[in-house]
Protein backbone atom coordinates (compact mmCIF):
# COMPACT_ATOMS: atom_id res chain seq x y z
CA UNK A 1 55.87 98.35 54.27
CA UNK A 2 59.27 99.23 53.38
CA UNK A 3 60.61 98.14 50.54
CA UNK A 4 63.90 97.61 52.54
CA UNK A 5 62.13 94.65 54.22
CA UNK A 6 60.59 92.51 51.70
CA UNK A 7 62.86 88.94 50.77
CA UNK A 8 61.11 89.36 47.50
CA UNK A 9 58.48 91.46 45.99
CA UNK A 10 56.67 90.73 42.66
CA UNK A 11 55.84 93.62 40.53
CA UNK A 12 53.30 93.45 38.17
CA UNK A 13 54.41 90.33 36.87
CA UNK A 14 52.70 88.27 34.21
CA UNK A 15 53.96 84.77 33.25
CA UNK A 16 51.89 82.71 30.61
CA UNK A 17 52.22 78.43 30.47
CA UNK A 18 53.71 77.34 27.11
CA UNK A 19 51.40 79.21 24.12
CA UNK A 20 48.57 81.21 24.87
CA UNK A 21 48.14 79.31 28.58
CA UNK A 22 48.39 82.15 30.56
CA UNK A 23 48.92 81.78 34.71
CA UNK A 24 49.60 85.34 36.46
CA UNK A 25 48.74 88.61 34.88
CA UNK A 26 50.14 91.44 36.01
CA UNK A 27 50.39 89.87 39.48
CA UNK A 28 52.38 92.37 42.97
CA UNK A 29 52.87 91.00 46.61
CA UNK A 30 55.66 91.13 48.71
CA UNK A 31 56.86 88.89 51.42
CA UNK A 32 58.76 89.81 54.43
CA UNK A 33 61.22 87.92 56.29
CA UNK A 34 59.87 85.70 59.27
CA UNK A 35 56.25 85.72 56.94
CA UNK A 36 54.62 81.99 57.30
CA UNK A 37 52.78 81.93 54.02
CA UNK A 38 50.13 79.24 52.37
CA UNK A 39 49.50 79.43 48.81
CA UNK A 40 45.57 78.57 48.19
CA UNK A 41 44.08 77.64 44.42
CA UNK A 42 42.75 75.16 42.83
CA UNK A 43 44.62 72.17 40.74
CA UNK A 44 46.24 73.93 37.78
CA UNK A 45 46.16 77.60 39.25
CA UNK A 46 50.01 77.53 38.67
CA UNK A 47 51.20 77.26 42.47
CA UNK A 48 54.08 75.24 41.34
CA UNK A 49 54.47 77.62 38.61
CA UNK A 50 54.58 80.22 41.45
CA UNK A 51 57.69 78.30 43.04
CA UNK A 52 59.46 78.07 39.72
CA UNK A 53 58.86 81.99 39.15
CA UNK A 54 60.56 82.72 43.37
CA UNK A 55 63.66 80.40 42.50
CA UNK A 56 64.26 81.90 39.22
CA UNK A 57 63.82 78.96 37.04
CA UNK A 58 60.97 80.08 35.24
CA UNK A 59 61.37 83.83 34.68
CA UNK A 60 58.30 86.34 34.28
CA UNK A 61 56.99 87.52 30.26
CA UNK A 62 56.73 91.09 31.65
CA UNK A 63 57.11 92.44 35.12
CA UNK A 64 60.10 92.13 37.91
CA UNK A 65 60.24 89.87 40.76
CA UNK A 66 63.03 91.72 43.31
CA UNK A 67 64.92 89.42 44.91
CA UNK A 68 66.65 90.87 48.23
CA UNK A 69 70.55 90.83 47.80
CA UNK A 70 72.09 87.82 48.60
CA UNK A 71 69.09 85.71 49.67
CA UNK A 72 69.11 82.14 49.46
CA UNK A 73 66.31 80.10 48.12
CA UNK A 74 65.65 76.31 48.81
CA UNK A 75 62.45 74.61 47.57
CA UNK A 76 61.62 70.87 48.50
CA UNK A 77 59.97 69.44 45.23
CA UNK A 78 57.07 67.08 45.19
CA UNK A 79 59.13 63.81 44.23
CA UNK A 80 62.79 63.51 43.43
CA UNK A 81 64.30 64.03 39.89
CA UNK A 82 64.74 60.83 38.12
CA UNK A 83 68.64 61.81 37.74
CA UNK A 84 69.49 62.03 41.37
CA UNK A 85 67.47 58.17 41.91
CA UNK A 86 71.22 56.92 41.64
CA UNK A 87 73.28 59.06 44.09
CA UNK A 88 74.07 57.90 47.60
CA UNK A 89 72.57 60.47 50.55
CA UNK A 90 75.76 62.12 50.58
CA UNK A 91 76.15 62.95 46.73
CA UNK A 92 72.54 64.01 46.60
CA UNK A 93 72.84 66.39 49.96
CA UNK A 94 75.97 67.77 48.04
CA UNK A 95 74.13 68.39 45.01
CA UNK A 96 72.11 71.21 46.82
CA UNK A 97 75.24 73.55 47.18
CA UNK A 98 77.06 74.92 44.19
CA UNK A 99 80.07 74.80 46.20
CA UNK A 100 81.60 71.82 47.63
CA UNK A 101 80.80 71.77 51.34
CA UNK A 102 83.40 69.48 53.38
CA UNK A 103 81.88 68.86 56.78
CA UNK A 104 78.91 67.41 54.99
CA UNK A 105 77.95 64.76 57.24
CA UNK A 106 77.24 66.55 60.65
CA UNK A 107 75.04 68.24 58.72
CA UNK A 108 73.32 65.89 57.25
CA UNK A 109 72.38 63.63 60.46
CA UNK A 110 71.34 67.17 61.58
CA UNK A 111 68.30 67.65 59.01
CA UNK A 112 67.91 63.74 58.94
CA UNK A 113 66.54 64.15 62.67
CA UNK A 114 64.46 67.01 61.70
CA UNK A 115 62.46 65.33 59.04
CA UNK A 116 62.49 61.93 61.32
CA UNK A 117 64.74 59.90 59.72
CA UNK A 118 66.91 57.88 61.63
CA UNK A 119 70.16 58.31 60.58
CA UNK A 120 73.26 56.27 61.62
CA UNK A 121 76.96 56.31 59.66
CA UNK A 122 75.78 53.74 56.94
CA UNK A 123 73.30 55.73 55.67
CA UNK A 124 75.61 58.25 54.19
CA UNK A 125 76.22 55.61 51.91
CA UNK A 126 73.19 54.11 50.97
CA UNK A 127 71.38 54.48 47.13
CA UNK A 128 68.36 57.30 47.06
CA UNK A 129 66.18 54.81 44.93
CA UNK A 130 66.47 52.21 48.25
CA UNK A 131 64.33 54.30 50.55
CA UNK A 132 60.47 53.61 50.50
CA UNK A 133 58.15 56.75 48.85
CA UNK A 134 57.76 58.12 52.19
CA UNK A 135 61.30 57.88 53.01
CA UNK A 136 62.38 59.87 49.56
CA UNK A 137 59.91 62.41 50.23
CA UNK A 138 61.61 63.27 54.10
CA UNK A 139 65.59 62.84 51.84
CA UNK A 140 63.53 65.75 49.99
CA UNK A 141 62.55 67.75 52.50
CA UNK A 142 65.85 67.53 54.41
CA UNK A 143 67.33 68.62 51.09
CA UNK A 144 66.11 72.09 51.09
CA UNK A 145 66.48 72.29 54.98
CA UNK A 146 69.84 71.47 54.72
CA UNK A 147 70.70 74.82 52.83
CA UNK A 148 69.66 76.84 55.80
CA UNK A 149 67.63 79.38 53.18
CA UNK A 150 66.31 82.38 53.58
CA UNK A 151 63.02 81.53 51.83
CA UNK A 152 61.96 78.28 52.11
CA UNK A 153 59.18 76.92 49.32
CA UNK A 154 57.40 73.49 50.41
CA UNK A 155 55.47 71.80 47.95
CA UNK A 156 53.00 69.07 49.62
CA UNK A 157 55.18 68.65 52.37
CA UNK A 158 53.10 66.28 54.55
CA UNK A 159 52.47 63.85 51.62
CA UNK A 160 53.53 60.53 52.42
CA UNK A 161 54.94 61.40 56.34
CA UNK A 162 53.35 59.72 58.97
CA UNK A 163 52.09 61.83 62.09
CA UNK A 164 54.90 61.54 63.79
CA UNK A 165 56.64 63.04 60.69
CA UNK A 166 54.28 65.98 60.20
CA UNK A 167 54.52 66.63 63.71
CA UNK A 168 58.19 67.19 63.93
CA UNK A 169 57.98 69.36 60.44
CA UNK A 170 55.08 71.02 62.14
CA UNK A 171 57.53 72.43 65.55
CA UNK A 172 60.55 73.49 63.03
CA UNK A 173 58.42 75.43 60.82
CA UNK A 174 57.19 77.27 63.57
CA UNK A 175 60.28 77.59 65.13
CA UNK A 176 62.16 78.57 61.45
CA UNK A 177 63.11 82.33 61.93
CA UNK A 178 63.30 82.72 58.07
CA UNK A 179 60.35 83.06 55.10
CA UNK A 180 58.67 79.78 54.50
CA UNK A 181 56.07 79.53 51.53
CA UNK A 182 54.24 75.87 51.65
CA UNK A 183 51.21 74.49 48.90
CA UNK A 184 49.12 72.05 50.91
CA UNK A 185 46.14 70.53 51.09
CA UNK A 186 46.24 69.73 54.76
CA UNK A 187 44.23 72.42 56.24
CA UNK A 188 45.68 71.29 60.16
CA UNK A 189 49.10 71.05 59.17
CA UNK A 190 48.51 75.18 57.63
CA UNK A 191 46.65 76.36 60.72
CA UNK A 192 49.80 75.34 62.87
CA UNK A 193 52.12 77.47 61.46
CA UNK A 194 51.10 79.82 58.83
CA UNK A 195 50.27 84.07 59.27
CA UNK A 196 48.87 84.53 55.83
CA UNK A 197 47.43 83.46 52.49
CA UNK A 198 48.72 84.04 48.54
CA UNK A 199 45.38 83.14 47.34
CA UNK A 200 45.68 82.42 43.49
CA UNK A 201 42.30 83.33 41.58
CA UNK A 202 42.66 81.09 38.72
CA UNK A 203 39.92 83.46 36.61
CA UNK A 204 41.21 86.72 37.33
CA UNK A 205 45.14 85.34 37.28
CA UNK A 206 45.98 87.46 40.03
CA UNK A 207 47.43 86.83 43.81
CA UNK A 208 45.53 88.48 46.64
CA UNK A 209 47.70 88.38 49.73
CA UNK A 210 45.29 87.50 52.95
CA UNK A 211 46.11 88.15 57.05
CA UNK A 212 45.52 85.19 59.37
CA UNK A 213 45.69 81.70 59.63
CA UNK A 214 44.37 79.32 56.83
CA UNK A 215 41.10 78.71 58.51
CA UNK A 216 40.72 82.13 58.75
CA UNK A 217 41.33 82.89 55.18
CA UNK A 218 38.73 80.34 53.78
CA UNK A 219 36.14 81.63 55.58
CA UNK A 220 37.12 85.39 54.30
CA UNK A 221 36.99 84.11 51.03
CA UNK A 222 33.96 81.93 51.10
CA UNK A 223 31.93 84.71 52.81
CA UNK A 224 33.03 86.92 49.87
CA UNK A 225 31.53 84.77 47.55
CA UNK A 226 28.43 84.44 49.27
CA UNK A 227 28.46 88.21 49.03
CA UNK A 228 29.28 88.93 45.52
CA UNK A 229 26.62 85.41 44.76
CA UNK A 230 23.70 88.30 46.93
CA UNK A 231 24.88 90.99 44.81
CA UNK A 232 24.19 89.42 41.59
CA UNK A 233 21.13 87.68 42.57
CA UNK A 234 19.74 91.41 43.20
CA UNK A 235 21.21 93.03 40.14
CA UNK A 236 19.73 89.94 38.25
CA UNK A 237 16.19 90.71 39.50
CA UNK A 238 16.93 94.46 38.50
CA UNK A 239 18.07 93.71 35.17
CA UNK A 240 14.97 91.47 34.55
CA UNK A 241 12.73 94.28 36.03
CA UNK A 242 14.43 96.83 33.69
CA UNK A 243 13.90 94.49 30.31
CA UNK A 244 10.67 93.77 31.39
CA UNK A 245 9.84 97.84 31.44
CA UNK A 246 11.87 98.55 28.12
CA UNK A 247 9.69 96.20 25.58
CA UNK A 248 6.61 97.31 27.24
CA UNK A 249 7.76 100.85 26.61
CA UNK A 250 9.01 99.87 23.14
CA UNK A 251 5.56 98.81 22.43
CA UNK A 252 3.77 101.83 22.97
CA UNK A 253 6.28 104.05 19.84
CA UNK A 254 6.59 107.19 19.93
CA UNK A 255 8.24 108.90 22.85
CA UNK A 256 8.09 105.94 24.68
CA UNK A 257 11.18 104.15 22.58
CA UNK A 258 13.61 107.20 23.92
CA UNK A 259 12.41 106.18 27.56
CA UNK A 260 12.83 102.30 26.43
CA UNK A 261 16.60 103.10 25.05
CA UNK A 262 17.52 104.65 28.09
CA UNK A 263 16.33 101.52 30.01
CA UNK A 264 18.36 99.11 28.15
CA UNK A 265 21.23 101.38 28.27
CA UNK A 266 21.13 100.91 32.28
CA UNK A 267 20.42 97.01 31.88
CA UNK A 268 23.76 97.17 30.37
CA UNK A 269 25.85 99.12 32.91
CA UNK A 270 24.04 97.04 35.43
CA UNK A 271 25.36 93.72 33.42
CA UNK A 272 28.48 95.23 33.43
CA UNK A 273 28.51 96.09 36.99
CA UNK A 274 27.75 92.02 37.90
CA UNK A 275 30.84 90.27 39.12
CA UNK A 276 32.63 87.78 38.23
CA UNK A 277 32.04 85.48 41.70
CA UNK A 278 34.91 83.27 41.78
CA UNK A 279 33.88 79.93 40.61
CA UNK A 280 35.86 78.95 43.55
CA UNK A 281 37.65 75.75 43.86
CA UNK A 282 34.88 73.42 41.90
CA UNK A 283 34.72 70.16 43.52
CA UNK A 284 34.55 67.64 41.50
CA UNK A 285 30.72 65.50 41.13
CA UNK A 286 30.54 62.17 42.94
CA UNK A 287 30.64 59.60 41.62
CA UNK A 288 30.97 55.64 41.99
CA UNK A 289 33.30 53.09 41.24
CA UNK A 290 31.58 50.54 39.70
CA UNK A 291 32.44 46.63 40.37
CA UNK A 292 33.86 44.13 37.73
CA UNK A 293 30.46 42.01 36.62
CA UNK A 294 29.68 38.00 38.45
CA UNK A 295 32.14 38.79 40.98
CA UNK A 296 31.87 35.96 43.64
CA UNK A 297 33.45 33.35 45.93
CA UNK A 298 37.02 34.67 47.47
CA UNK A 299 38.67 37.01 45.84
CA UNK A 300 42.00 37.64 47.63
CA UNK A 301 43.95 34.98 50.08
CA UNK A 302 46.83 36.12 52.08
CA UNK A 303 48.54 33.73 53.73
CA UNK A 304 51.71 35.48 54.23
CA UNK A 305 53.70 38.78 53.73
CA UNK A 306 57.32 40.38 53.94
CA UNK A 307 58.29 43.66 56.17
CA UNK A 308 61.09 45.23 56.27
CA UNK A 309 63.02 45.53 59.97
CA UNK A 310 65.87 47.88 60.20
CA UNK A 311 66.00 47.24 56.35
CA UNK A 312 65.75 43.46 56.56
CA UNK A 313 63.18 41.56 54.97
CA UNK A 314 60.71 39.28 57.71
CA UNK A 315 57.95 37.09 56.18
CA UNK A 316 55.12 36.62 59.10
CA UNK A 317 52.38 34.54 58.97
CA UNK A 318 48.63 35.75 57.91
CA UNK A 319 45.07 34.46 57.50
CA UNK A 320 42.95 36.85 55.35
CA UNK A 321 40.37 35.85 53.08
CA UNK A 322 38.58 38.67 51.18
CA UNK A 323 35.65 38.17 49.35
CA UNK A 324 33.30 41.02 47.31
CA UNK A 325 32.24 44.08 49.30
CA UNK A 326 35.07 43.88 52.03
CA UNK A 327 38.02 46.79 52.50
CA UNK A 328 40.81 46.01 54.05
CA UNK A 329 43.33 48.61 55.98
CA UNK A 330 47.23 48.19 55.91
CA UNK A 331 48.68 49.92 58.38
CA UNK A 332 52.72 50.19 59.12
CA UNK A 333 55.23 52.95 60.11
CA UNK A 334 57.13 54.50 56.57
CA UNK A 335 59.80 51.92 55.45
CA UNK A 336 57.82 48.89 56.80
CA UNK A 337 57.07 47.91 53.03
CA UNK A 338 53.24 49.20 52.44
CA UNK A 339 54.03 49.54 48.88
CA UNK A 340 55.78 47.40 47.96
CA UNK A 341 53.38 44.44 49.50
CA UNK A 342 50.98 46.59 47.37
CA UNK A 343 52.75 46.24 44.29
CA UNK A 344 53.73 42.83 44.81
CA UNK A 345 50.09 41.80 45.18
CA UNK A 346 49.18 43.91 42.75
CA UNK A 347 51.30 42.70 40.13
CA UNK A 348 50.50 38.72 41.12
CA UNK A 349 54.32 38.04 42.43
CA UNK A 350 53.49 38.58 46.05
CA UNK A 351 54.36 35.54 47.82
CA UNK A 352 51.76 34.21 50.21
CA UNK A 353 49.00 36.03 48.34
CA UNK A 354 46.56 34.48 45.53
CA UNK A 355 44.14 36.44 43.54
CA UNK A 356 41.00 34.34 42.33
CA UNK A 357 41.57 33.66 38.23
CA UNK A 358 40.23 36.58 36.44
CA UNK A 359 39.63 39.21 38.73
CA UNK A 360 40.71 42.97 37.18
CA UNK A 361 42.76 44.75 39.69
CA UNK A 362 42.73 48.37 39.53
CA UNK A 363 45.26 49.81 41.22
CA UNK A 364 46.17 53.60 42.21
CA UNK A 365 49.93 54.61 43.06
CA UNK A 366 51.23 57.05 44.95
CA UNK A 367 53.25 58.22 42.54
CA UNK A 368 51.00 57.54 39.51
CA UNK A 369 53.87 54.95 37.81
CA UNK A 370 50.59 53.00 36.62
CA UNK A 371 49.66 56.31 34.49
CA UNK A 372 51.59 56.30 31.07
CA UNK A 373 52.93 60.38 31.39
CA UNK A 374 53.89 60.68 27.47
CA UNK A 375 50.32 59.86 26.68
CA UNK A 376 47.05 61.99 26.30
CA UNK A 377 44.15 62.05 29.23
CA UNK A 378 42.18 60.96 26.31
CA UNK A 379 44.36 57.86 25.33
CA UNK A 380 44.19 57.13 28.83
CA UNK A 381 41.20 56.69 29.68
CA UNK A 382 40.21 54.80 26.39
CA UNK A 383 42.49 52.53 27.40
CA UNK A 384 41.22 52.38 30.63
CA UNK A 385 37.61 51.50 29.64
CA UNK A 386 38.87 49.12 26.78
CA UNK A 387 35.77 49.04 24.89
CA UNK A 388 34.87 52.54 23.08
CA UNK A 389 32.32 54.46 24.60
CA UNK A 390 33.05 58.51 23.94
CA UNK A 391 30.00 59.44 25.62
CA UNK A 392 30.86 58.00 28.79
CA UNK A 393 34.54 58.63 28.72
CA UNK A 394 34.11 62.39 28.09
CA UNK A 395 31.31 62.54 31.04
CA UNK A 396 33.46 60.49 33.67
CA UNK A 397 36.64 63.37 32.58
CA UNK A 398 34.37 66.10 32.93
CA UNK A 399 33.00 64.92 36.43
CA UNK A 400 36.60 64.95 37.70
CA UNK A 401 37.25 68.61 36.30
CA UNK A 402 39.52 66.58 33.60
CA UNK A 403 37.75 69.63 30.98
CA UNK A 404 38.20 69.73 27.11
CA UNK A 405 41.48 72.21 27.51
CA UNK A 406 43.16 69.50 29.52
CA UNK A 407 41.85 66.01 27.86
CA UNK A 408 44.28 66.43 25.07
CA UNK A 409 47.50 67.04 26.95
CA UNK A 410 49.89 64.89 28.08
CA UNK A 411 49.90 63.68 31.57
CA UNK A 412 53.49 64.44 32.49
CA UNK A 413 52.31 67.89 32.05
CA UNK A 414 49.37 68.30 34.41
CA UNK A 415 49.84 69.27 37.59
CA UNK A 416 50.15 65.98 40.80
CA UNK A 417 46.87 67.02 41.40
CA UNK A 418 45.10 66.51 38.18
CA UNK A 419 47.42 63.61 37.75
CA UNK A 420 45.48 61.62 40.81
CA UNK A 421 41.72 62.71 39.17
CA UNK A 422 43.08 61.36 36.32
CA UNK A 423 44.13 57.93 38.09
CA UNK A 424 40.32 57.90 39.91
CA UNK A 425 38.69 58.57 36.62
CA UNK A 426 40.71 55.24 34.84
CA UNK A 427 39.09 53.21 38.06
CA UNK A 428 35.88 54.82 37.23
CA UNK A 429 35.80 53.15 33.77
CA UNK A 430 37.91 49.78 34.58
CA UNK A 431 35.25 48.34 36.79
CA UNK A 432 38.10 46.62 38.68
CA UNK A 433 37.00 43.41 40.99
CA UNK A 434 39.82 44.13 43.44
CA UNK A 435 40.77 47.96 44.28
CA UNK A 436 44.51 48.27 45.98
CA UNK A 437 45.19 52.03 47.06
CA UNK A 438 48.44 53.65 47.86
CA UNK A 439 47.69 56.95 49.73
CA UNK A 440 44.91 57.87 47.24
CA UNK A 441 44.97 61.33 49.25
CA UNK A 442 48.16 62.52 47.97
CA UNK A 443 48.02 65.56 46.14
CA UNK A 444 44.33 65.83 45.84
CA UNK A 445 42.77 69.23 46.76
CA UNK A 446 41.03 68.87 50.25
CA UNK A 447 37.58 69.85 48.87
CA UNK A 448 37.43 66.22 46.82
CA UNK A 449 38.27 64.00 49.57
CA UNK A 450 34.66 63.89 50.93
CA UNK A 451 33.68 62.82 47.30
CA UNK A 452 36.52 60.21 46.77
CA UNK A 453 35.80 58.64 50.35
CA UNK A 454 32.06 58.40 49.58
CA UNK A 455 33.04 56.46 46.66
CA UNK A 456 35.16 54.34 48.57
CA UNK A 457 33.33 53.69 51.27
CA UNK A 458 30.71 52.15 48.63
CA UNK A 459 33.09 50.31 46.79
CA UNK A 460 31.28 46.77 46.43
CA UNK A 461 34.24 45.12 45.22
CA UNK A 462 37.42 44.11 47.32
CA UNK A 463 39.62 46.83 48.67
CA UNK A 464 42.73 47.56 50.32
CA UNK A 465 43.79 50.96 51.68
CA UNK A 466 46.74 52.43 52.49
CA UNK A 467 46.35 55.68 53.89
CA UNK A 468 47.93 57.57 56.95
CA UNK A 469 45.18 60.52 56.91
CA UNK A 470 42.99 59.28 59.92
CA UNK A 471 39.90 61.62 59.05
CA UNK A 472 39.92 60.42 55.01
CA UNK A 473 39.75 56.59 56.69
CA UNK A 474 37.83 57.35 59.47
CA UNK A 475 34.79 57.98 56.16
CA UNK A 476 35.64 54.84 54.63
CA UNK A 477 33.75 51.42 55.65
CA UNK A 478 37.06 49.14 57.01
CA UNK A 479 35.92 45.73 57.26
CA UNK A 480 39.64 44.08 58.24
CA UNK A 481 42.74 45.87 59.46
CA UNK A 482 46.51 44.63 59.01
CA UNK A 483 48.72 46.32 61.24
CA UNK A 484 52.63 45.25 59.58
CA UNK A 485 54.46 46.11 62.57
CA UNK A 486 52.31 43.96 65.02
């Protein structure tokens, strides 16, 4: 490949996390212009780290990362800075250039319609913090779309847009004659528009660049695990063989111990020789959420509930009664209101809705506002299970991968991943009577899902789901559906 070519090339660059965390070590790959990359790893690899290390705001221990003269990078974050919550769509578009860019608007309605928004003159105008989760999440996409780069980095780009939303996304991607990067965990989404794989080994802290489409790549990788699992299991059975020999040997003195030496000198070149198989993405354990004790009778009553149309609020008419052991489904276009009904209800302010006296809601956000991000996992949890029990706390954290390293650090420094085990692992020891979930798929590494839905889908409580990933639901027992737009 000539080195003319690449948009950027990483030379053996090594970039460590804060003290003694390290992420990349000694790390090349290069990417050429029109590449359609996925970056694979599991939660806490450093794939975000990755991003920060292409735009240049987190810059390499040792090592170079060449950046091709003049290129432009753009890079659509996972949720919107807190500082920008204030600005109308046209200051925050504006904030993307360095310069200020006059015909702003044309271009704005332009990347509005490619991330599905419908855009009309007032909506210039309007405050970032007014649009609905999955609303911000398109005003972030459209952000780094807008600055027509030359390297494009998505993080979790389908989270919280609807299929029409990922479908649209889906045709401009493939149509984008530029370098686009994306982390996902949407293995469909990946196969529709990607020609390769940074694969990020989280044990040997090194990128291995992969041909061919995601689908592709996992089974490369998963085939070479199998294979380096076969070698080991035959070099085991050698090694034991060879041990076995050397005492025996040993035993009998005399020349015998030369003959045994030499044995265990080749038990150790063949230890050596064993490979580190990479503990590849570990899923985390099932696992059960268990249901607040003497739950009976009704639990929830809805007898009404507010949408939102064209930004106005409707109240409609409802009769839902849930007792213990029934889910129900809300379904709705983005900006309908999901979440905030969810809140509301959650929260006891939801008009229309009553939630039988003492019933412990646990609730799981989209954005994780219900987790505390200045304190510990450990705090968390404890305060999640209310009455101390180490034992089980440190069992429940270690079934969700939540390991010793990372049950002492703060949550607003894990990665949106670990955040949501985090989240599922605070359900796990509040034994809530009535579960309310807000896209509990976002962010979580596909491998999980199967877990979390089993869990779900045995959930004896009460439960209500949002969720716009028909194969996640489709595992899930749904006893009632509520469709907002009907």
């Amino acid at each position: 490949m000539g080195r003319e070519e690449s948009v950027i090339r990483f030379e053996k660059v090594s970039f460590e996390y804060g003290h003694n965390k390290p992420i990349l070590d000694e790390v090349d790959f290069a990417l050429r212009r029109g590449m359609k990359m996925a970056v694979m790893g599991q939660n806490g690899a450093g794939k975000s780290t990755l991003f920060g290390l292409m735009t240049g705001e987190n810059k390499p221990e040792d090592g170079e990362i060449h950046v091709s003269h003049g290129m432009r990078v753009a890079t659509a974050p996972q949720v919107i800075p807190r500082d920008r919550m204030d600005l109308t769509v046209r200051e925050f578009f504006q904030k993307c250039f360095t310069e200020p860019v006059y015909d702003i608007d044309p271009r704005i309605d332009e990347v509005l319609e490619v991330v599905n928004l419908e855009h009309h003159a007032k909506l210039h105008d309007r405050i970032v913090k007014s649009f609905s989760g999955g609303q911000q999440a398109r005003l972030l996409l459209a952000s780094a779309l807008i600055q027509n780069p030359d390297l494009l980095l998505l993080d979790e780009p389908t989270n919280n847009l609807d299929t029409a939303g990922i479908r649209h996304l889906t045709k401009f991607l493939v149509e984008y004659p530029k370098t686009v990067v994306v982390i996902s965990h949407d293995a469909d989404f990946l196969n529709a528009f990607t020609t390769g794989v940074l694969y990020l080994d989280i044990f040997t802290r090194k990128i291995e660049q992969y041909p061919g489409n995601y689908h592709d790549v996992q089974r490369d990788i998963l085939m070479r695990i199998e294979k380096e699992n076969r070698k080991n299991a035959q070099l085991e059975k050698k090694i034991q063989e060879n041990k076995d020999k050397a005492n025996f040997f040993a035993q009998k003195g005399g020349k015998m111990r030369l003959v045994a030496k030499k044995m265990r000198t080749e038990v150790e070149e063949m230890e050596e020789a064993k490979v580190d198989v990479r503990k590849e993405d570990r899923t985390i354990r099932p696992f059960a959420i268990p249901t607040q004790e003497n739950l009976g009778g009704t639990v929830l009553t809805l007898t009404s509930y507010t949408v939102l149309k064209g930004r106005k609020p409707v109240t409609k008419k409802a009769n839902i009664v849930l007792r213990k052991n029934q889910h129900l489904l809300l379904r709705g276009p983005n900006g309908i209101g999901k979440s905030t009904l969810l809140e509301s209800i959650a929260r006891g302010v939801a008009e229309g809705s009553f939630i039988a006296e003492g019933i412990k809601v646990g609730y799981y956000r989209q954005d994780f506002s219900t987790l505390d991000f200045d304190q510990t996992v450990y705090k968390a949890l404890e305060q999640a299970m209310g009455k101390p029990d180490e034992e089980r706390l440190r069992a429940t954290a270690a079934g969700f991968l939540l390991t010793a390293d990372v049950i002492h650090t703060k949550i607003g420094s894990l990665s949106e991943g670990q955040k949501g085990l985090v989240a599922f692992a605070s359900l796990v020891l509040e034994r809530p009577g009535l579960l309310i979930l807000d896209e509990p798929t976002n962010h979580i590494n596909f491998r999980h899902l199967p877990v979390i839905a089993k869990a779900l889908d045995a959930y004896a409580g009460t439960m209500i789901l949002v969720s716009h990933v028909p194969e996640f639901v489709a595992q899930i027992r749904i006893d009632e559906i509520l469709d907002l737009e009907k």
